[in-house]
C-alpha atoms as a PDB file:
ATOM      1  CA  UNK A   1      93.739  72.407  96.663  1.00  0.00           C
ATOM      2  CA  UNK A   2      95.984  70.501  94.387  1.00  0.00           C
ATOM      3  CA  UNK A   3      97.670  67.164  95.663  1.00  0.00           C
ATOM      4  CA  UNK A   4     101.280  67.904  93.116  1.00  0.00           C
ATOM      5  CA  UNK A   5     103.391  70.909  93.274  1.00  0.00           C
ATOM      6  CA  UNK A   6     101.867  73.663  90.842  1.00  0.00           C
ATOM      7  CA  UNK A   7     102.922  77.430  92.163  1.00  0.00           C
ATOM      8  CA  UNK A   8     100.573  76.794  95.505  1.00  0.00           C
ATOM      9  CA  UNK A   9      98.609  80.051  95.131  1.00  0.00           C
ATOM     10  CA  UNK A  10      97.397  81.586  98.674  1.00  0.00           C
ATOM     11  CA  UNK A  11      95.799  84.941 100.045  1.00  0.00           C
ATOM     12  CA  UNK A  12      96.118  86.192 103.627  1.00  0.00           C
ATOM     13  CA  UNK A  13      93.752  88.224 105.249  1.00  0.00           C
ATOM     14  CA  UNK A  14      94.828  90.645 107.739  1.00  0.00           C
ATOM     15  CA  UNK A  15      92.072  91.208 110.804  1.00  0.00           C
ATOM     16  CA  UNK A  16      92.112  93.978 113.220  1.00  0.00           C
ATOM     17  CA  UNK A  17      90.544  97.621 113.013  1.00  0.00           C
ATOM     18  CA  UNK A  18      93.744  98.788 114.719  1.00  0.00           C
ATOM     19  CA  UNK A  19      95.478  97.757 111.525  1.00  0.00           C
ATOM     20  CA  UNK A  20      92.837  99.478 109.235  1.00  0.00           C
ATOM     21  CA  UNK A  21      93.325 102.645 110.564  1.00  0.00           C
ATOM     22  CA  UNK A  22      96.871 102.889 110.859  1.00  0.00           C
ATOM     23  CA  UNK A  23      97.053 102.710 115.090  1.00  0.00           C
ATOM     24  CA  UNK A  24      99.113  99.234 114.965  1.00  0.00           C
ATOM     25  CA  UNK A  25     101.700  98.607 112.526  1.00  0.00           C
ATOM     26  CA  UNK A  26     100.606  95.190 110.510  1.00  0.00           C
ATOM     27  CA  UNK A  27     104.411  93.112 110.993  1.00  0.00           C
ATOM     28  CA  UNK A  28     102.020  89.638 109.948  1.00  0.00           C
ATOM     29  CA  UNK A  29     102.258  89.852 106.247  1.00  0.00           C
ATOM     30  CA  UNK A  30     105.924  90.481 106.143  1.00  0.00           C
ATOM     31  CA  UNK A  31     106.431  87.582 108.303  1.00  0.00           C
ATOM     32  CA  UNK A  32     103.790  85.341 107.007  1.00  0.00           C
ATOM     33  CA  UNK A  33     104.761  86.507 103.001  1.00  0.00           C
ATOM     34  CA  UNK A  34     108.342  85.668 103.900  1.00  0.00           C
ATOM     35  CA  UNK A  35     107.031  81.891 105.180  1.00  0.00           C
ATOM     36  CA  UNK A  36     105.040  81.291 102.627  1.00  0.00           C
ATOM     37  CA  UNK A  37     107.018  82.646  99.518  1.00  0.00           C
ATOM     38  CA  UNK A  38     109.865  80.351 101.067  1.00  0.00           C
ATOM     39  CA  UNK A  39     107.683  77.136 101.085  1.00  0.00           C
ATOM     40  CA  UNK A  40     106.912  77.596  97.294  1.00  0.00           C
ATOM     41  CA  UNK A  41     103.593  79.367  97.744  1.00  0.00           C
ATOM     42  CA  UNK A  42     102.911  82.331  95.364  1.00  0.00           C
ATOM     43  CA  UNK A  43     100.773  85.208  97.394  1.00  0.00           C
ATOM     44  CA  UNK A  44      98.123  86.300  95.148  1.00  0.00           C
ATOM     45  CA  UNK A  45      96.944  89.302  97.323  1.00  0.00           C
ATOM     46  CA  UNK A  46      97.198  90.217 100.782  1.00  0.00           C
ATOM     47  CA  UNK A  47      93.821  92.164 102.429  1.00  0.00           C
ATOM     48  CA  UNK A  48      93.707  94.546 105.296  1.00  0.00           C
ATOM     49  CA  UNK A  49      90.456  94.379 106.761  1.00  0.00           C
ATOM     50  CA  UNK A  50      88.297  95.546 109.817  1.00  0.00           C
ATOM     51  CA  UNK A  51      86.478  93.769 112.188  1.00  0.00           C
ATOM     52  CA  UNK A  52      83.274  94.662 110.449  1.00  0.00           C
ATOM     53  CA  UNK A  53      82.490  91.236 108.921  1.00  0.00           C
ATOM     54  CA  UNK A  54      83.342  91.925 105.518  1.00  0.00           C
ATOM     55  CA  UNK A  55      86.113  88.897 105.673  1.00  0.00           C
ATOM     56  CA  UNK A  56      82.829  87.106 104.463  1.00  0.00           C
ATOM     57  CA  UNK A  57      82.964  88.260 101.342  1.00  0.00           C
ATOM     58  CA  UNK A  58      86.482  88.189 100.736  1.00  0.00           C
ATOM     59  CA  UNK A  59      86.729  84.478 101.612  1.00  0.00           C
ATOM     60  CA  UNK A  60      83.479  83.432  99.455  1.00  0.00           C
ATOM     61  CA  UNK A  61      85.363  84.761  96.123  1.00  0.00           C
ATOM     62  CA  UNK A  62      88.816  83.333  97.386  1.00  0.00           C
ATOM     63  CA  UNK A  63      87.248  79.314  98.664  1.00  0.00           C
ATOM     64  CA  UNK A  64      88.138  77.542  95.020  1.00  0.00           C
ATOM     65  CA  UNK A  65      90.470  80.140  93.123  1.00  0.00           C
ATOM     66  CA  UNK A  66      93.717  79.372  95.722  1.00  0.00           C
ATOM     67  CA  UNK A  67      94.947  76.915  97.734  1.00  0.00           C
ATOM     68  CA  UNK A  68      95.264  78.309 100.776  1.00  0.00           C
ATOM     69  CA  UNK A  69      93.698  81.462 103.264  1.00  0.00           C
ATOM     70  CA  UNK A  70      95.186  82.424 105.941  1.00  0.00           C
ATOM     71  CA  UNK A  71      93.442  84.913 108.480  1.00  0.00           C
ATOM     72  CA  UNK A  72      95.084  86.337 111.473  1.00  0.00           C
ATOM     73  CA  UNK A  73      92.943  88.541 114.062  1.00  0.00           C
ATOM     74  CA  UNK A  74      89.119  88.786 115.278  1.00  0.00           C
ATOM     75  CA  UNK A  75      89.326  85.734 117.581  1.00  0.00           C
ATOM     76  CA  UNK A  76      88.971  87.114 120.798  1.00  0.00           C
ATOM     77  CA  UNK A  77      86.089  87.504 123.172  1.00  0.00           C
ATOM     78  CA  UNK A  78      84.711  90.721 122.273  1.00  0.00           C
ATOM     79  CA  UNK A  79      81.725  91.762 120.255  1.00  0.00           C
ATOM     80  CA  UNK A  80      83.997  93.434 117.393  1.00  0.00           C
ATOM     81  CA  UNK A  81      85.532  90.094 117.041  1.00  0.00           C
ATOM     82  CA  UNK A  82      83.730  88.867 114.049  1.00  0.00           C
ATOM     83  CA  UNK A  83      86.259  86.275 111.972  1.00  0.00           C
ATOM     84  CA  UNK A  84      84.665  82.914 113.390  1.00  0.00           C
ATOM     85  CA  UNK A  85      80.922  84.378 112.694  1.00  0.00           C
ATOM     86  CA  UNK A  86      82.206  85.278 108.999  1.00  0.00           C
ATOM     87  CA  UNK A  87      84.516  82.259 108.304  1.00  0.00           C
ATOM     88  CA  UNK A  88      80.703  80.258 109.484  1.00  0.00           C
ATOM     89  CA  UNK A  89      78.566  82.375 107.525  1.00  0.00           C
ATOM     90  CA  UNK A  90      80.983  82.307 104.373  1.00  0.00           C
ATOM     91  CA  UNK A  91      80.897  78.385 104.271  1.00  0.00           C
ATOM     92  CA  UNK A  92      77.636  78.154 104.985  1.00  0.00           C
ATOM     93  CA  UNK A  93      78.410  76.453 108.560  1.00  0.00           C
ATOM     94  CA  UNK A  94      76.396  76.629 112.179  1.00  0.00           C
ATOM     95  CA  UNK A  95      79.019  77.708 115.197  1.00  0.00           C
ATOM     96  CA  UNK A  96      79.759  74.985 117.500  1.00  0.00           C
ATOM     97  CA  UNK A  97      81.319  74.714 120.662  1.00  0.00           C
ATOM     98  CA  UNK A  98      84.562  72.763 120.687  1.00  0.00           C
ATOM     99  CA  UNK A  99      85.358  70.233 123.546  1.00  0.00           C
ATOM    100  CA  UNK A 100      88.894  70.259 123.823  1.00  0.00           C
ATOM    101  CA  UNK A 101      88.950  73.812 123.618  1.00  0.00           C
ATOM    102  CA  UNK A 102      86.776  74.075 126.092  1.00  0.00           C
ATOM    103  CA  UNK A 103      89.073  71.532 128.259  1.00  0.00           C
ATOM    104  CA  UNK A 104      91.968  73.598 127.521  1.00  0.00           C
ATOM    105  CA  UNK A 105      90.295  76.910 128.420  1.00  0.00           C
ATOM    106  CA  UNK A 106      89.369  75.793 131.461  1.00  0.00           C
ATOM    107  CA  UNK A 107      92.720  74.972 132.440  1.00  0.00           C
ATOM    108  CA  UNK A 108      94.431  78.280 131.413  1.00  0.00           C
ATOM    109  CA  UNK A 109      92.163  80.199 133.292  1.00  0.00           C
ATOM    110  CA  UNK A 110      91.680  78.449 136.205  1.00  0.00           C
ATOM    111  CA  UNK A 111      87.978  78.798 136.292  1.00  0.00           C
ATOM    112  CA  UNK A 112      85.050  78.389 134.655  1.00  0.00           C
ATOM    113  CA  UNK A 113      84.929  80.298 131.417  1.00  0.00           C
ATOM    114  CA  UNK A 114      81.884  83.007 131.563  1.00  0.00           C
ATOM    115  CA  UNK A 115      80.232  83.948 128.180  1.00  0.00           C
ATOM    116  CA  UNK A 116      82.783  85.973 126.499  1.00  0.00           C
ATOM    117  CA  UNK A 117      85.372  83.224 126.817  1.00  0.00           C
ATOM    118  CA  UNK A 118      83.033  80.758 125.919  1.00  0.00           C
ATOM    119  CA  UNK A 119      83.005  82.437 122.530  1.00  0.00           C
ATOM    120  CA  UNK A 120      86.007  81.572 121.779  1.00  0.00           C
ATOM    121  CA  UNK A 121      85.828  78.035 121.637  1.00  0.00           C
ATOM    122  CA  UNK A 122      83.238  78.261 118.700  1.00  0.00           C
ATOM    123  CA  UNK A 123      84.400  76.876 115.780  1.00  0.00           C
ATOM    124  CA  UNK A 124      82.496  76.422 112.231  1.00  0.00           C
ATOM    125  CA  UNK A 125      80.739  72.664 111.932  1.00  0.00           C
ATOM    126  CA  UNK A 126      83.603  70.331 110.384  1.00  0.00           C
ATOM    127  CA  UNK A 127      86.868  72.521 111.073  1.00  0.00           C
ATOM    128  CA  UNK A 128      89.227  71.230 113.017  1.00  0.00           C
ATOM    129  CA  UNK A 129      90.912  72.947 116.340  1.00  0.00           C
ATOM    130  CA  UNK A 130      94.475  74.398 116.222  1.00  0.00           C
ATOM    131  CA  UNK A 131      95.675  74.916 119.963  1.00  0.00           C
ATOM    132  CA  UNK A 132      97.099  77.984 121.282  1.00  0.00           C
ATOM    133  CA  UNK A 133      99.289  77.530 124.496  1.00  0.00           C
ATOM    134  CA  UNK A 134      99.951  81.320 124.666  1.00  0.00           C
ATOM    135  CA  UNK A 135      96.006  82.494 124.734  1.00  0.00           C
ATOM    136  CA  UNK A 136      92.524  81.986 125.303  1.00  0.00           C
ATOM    137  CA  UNK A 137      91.325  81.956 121.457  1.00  0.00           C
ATOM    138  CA  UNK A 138      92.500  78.493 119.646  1.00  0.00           C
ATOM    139  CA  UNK A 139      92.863  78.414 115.774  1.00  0.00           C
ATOM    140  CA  UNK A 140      91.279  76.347 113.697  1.00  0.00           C
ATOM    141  CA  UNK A 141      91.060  74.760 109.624  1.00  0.00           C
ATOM    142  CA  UNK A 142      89.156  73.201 107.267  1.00  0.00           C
ATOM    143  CA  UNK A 143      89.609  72.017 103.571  1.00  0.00           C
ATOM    144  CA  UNK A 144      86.867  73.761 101.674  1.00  0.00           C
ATOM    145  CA  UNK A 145      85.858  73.545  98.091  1.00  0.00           C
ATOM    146  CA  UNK A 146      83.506  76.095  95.592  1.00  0.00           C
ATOM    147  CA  UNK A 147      80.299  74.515  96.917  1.00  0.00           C
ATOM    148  CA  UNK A 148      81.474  75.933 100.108  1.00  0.00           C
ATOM    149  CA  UNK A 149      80.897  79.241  98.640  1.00  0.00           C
ATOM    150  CA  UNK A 150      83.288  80.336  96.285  1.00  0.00           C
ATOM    151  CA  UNK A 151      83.360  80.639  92.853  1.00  0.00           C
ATOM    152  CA  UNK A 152      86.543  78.420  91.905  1.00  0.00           C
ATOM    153  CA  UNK A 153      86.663  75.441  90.450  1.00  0.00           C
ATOM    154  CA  UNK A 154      89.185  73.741  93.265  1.00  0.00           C
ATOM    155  CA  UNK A 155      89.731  73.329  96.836  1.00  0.00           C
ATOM    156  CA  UNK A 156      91.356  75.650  99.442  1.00  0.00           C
ATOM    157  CA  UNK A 157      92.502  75.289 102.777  1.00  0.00           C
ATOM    158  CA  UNK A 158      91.736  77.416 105.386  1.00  0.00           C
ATOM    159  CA  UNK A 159      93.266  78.457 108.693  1.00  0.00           C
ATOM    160  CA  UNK A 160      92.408  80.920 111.110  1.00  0.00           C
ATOM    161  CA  UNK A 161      94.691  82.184 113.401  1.00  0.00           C
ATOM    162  CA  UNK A 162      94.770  84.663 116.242  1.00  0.00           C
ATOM    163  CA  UNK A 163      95.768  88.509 116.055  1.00  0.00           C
ATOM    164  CA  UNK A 164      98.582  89.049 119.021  1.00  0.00           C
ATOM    165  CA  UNK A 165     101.773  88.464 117.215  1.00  0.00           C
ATOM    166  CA  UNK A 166     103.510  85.992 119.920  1.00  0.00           C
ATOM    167  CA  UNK A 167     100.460  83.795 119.542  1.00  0.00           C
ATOM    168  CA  UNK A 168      99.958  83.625 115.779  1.00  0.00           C
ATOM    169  CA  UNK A 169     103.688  82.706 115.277  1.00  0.00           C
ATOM    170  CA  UNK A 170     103.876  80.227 117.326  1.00  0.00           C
ATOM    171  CA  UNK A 171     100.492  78.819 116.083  1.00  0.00           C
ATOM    172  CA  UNK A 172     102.036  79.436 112.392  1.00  0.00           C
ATOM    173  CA  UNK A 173     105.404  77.789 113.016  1.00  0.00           C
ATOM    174  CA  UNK A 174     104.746  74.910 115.334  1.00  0.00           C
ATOM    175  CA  UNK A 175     101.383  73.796 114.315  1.00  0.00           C
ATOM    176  CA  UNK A 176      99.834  75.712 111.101  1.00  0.00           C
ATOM    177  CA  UNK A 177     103.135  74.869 109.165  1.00  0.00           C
ATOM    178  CA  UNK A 178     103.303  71.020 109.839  1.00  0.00           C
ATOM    179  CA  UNK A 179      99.499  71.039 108.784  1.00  0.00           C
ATOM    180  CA  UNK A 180     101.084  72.701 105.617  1.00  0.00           C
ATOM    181  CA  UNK A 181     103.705  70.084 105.295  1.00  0.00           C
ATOM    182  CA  UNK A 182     100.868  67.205 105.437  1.00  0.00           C
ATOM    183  CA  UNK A 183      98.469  68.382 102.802  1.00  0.00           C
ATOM    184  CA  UNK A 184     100.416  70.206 100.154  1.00  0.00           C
ATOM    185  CA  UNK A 185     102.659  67.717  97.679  1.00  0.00           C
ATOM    186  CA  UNK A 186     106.746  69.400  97.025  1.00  0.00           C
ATOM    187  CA  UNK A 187     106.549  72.226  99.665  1.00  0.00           C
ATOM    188  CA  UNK A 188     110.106  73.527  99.902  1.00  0.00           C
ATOM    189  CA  UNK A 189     110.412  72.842 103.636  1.00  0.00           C
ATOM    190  CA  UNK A 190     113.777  70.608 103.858  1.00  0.00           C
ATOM    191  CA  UNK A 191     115.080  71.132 107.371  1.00  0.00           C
ATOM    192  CA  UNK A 192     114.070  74.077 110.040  1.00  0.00           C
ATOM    193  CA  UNK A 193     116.505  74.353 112.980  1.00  0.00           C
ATOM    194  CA  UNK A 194     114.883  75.926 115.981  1.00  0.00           C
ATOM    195  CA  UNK A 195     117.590  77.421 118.484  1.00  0.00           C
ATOM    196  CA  UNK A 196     116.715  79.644 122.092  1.00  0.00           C
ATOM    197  CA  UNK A 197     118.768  81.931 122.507  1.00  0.00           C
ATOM    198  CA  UNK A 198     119.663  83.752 125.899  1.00  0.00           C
ATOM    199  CA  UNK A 199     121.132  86.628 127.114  1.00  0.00           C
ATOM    200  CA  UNK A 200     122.236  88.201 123.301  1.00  0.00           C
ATOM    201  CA  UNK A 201     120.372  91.063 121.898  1.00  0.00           C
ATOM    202  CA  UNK A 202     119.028  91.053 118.325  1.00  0.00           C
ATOM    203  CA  UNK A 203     121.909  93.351 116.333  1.00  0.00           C
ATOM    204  CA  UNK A 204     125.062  91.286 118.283  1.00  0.00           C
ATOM    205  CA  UNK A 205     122.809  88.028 117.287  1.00  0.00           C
ATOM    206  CA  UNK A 206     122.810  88.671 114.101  1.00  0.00           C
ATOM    207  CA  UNK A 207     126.688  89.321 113.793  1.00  0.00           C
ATOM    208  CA  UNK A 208     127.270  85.690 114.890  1.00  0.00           C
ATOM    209  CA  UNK A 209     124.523  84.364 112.631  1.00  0.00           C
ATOM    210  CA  UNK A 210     126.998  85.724 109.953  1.00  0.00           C
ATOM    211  CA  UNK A 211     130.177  84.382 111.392  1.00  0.00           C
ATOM    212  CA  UNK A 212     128.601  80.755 111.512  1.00  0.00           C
ATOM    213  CA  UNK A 213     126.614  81.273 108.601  1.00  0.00           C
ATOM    214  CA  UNK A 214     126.610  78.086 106.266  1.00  0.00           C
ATOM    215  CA  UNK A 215     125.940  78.615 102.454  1.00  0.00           C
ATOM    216  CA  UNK A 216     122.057  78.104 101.992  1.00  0.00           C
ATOM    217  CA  UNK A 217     120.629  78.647 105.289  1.00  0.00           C
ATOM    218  CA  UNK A 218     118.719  81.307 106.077  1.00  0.00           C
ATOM    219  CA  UNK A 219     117.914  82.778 109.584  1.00  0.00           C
ATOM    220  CA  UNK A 220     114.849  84.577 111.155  1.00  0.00           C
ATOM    221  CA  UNK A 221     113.945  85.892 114.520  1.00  0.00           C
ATOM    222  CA  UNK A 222     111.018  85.884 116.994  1.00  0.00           C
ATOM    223  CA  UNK A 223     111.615  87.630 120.027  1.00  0.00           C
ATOM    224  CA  UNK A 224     109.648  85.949 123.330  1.00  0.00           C
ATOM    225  CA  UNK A 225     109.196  87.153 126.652  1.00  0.00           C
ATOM    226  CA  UNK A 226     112.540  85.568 128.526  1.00  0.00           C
ATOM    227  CA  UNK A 227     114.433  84.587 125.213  1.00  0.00           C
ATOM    228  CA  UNK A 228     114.556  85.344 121.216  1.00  0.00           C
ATOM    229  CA  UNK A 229     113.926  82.078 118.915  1.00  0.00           C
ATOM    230  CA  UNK A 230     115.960  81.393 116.038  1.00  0.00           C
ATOM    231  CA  UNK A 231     115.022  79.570 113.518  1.00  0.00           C
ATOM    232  CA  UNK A 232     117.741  77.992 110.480  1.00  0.00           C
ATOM    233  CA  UNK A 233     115.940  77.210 107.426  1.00  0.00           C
ATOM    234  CA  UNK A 234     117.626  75.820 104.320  1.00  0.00           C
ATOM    235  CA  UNK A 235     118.552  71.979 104.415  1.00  0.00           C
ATOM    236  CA  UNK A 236     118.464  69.669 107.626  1.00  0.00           C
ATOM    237  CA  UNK A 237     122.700  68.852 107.377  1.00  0.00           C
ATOM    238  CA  UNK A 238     122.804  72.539 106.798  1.00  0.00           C
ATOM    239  CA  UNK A 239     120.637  73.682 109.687  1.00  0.00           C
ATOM    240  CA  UNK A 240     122.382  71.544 111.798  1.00  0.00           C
ATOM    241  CA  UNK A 241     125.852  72.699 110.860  1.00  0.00           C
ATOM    242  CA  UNK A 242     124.972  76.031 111.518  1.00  0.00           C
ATOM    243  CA  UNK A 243     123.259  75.083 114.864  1.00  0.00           C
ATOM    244  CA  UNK A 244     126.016  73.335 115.677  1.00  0.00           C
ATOM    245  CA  UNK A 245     128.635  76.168 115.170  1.00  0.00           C
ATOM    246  CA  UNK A 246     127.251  78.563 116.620  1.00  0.00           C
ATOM    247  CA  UNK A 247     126.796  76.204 119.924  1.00  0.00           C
ATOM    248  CA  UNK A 248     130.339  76.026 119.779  1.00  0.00           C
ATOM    249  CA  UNK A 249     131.645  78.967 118.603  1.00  0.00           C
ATOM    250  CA  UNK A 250     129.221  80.875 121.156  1.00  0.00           C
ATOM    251  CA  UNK A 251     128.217  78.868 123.981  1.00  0.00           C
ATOM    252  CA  UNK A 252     125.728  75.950 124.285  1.00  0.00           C
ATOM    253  CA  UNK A 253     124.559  77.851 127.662  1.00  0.00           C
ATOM    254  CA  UNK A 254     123.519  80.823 125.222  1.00  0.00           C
ATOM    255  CA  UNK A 255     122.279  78.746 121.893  1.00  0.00           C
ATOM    256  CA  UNK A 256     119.963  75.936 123.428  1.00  0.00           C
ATOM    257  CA  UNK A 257     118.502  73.524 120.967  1.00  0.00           C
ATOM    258  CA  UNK A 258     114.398  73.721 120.664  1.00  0.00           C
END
C-alpha cells in the first residue's frame, strides 16, 4: 500500500452463488467501480465468484500486487458462507470471536445469539471490526503485506463487506470510505454532501438535480426503505451550493441535510 498518490490500483471481489449463476443481478461493481474510479483508484479486475472458497486463492495472488481488495458477500450465518474462513486461511490467520460484535449482536437481536449468529462475529486474528447497523454480519479490514500470502512486493488493504446491497453501501459510504480517506495519501475525495430526500421519486429527483445542478458536482442515488439518499460529490463549497439550492428551490421539508 503506498503512503503518496501513485494510480491506487484495487480489485473487488464479488461473493454470492446467486451472482455466479445469473439468479441476482450483481449492481455492486457498478456502484463500487463508480466510487472508486472517482477517488483516483484504477480497478485492475473485478471477480465474480461463488461461495465455494475459491476467494482464497484469488486474494493470495492479489495481497502485495494492489492496494486495495474489496469483497462484498459470504458473511452471513450459513454454511455456504465461506469469505471470513477464506480471507483467514488466505492470510494465514486463526478465526476469532470479536467482542464488540458480539455486544452489538446481542443488542440487534434481542437475545442471545445461537451458533449460526455467533459465526458471524468471527473475524481473522489482527483485522479490525467495521459495524453494520443494518445487519447481523459486521465488516471488517486489515493492512496486509506479501508475507501475508501474496506474491507482491507491497502492501494491500483489505475490507470485507457484506452481500445485501442496503448494508454494503452504507458500510462502503459511511465507514469503509473514511477508512479510505485515512490510509491512502491524495485520494480525490474533496467534499461529499449527503441529502434525505422524501416524498420524490427517482426520475422527478433527478430533474431537479439538473435544475440546481452546480458545475462539478456530481450526484448519485441510494434508495432506503422510508427515503432515497443523495449524495453531491465534487468540492465541499460546491456540494453545499447545490445542497443548498435545491433546499430552497424544492423544500427543506423534502431535501433534509444528513
Amino acid at each position: 500500500m503506498r503512503t503518496t498518490m501513485s494510480d491506487y490500483r484495487a480489485i473487488l471481489c464479488i461473493i454470492g452463488t446467486e451472482i455466479t449463476r445469473g439468479t441476482v443481478r450483481d449492481a455492486h461493481a457498478q456502484f463500487l467501480c463508480g466510487e472508486l474510479t472517482r477517488m483516483g483508484f484504477t480497478v485492475a479486475r473485478v471477480i465474480q465468484l461463488p461461495d465455494d472458497g475459491s476467494i482464497a486463492a484469488v486474494l493470495s495472488a492479489g495481497i502485495g500486487e494492489v492496494d486495495l481488495i474489496l469483497t462484498t458477500g459470504g458473511l452471513g450465518p450459513t454454511t455456504d458462507d465461506m469469505t471470513r474462513a477464506a480471507i483467514a486461511a488466505a492470510t494465514g490467520r486463526e478465526l476469532v470471536m470479536n467482542s464488540r460484535a458480539l455486544e452489538q449482536l446481542r443488542i440487534r437481536l434481542n437475545r442471545e445469539p445461537d451458533e449460526a449468529n455467533l459465526s458471524q462475529i468471527l473475524i481473522p486474528a489482527g483485522f479490525s471490526l467495521v459495524e453494520n447497523p443494518l445487519g447481523t454480519a459486521p465488516g471488517f479490514w486489515g493492512i496486509l503485506d506479501s508475507s501475508s500470502g501474496g506474491d507482491g512486493g507491497g502492501q494491500t488493504l483489505l475490507a470485507a463487506m457484506p452481500g445485501p446491497p442496503q448494508e454494503m453501501q452504507e458500510m462502503f459510504l459511511k465507514r469503509v470510505l473514511p477508512l479510505l480517506q485515512e490510509q491512502f495519501v491524495g485520494l480525490r475525495i474533496d467534499g461529499r454532501e449527503e441529502l434525505s430526500v422524501f416524498l420524490i421519486p427517482e426520475s422527478p429527483l433527478e430533474r431537479m438535480c439538473r435544475a440546481a445542478a452546480v458545475p462539478g458536482v456530481e450526484w448519485g442515488t441510494r434508495i432506503q426503505r422510508d427515503r432515497i439518499s443523495l449524495y453531491l460529490n465534487g468540492r465541499h463549497a460546491d456540494t453545499h451550493a447545490m445542497a443548498v439550492r435545491l433546499q430552497e428551490q424544492f423544500g427543506r421539508e423534502l431535501f433534509v441535510a444528513g
